[in-house]
N, C-alpha and C. Protein backbone atom coordinates (compact mmCIF):
# COMPACT_ATOMS: atom_id res chain seq x y z
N UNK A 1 -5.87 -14.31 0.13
CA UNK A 1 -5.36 -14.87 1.38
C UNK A 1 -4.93 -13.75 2.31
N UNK A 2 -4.25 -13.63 3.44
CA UNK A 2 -3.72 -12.95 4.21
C UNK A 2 -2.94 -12.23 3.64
N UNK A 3 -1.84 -12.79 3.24
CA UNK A 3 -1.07 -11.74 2.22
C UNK A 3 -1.33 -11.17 1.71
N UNK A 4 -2.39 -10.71 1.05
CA UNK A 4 -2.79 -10.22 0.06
C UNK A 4 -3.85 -9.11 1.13
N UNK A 5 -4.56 -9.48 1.58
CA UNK A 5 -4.99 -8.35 2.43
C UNK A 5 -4.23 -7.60 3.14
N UNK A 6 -3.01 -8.09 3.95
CA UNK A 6 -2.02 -7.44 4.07
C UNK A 6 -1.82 -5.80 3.75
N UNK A 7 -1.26 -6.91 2.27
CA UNK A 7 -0.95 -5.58 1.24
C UNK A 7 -2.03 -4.86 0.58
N UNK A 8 -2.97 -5.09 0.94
CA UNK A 8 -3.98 -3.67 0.34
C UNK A 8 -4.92 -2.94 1.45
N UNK A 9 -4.20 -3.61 2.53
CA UNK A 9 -4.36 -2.49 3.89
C UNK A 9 -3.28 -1.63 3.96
N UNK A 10 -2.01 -2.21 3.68
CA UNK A 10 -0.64 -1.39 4.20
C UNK A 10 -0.82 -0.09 2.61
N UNK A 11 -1.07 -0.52 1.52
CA UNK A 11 -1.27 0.06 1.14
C UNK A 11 -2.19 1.37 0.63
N UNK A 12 -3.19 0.64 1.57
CA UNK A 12 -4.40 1.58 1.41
C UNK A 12 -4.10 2.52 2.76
N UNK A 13 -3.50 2.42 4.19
CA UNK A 13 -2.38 2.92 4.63
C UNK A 13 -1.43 4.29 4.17
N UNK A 14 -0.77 3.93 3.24
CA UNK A 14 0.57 4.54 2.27
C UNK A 14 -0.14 5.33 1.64
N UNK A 15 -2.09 5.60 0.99
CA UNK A 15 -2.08 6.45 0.19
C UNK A 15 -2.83 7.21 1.26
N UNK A 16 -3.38 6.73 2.46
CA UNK A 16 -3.99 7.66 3.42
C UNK A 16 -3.13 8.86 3.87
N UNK A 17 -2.13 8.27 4.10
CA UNK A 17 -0.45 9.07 4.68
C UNK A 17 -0.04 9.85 3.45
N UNK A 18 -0.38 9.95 2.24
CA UNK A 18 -0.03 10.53 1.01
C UNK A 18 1.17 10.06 0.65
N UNK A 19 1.54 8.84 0.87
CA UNK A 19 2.67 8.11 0.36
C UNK A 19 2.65 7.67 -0.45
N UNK A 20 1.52 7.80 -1.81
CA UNK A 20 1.41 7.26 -2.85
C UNK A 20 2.51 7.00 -4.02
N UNK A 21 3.50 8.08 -3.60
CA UNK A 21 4.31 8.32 -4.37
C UNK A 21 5.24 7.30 -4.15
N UNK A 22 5.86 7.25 -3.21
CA UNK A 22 6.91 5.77 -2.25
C UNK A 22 6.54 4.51 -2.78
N UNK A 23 4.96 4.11 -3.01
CA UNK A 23 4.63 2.62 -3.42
C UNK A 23 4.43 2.82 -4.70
N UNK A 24 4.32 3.59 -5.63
CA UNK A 24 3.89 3.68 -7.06
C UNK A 24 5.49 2.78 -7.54
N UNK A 25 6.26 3.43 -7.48
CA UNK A 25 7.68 2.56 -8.36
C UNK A 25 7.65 1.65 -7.82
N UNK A 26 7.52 0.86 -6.52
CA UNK A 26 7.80 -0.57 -6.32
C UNK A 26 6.98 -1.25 -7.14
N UNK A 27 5.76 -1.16 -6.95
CA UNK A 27 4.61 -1.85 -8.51
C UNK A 27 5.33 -1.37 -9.95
């Protein structure tokens, strides 16, 4: 659903920016 694409744009986002590290502990 939306949500869910959402979150694997914002996230795909977070590892572009090398923020991988920031979203790894919330999962």
């Amino acid at each position: 659903s939306k949500v869910l694409k959402d979150l694997c744009m914002m996230r795909r986002l977070v590892v572009a920016t090398g923020g991988g590290a920031v979203i790894r502990p919330i999962n």
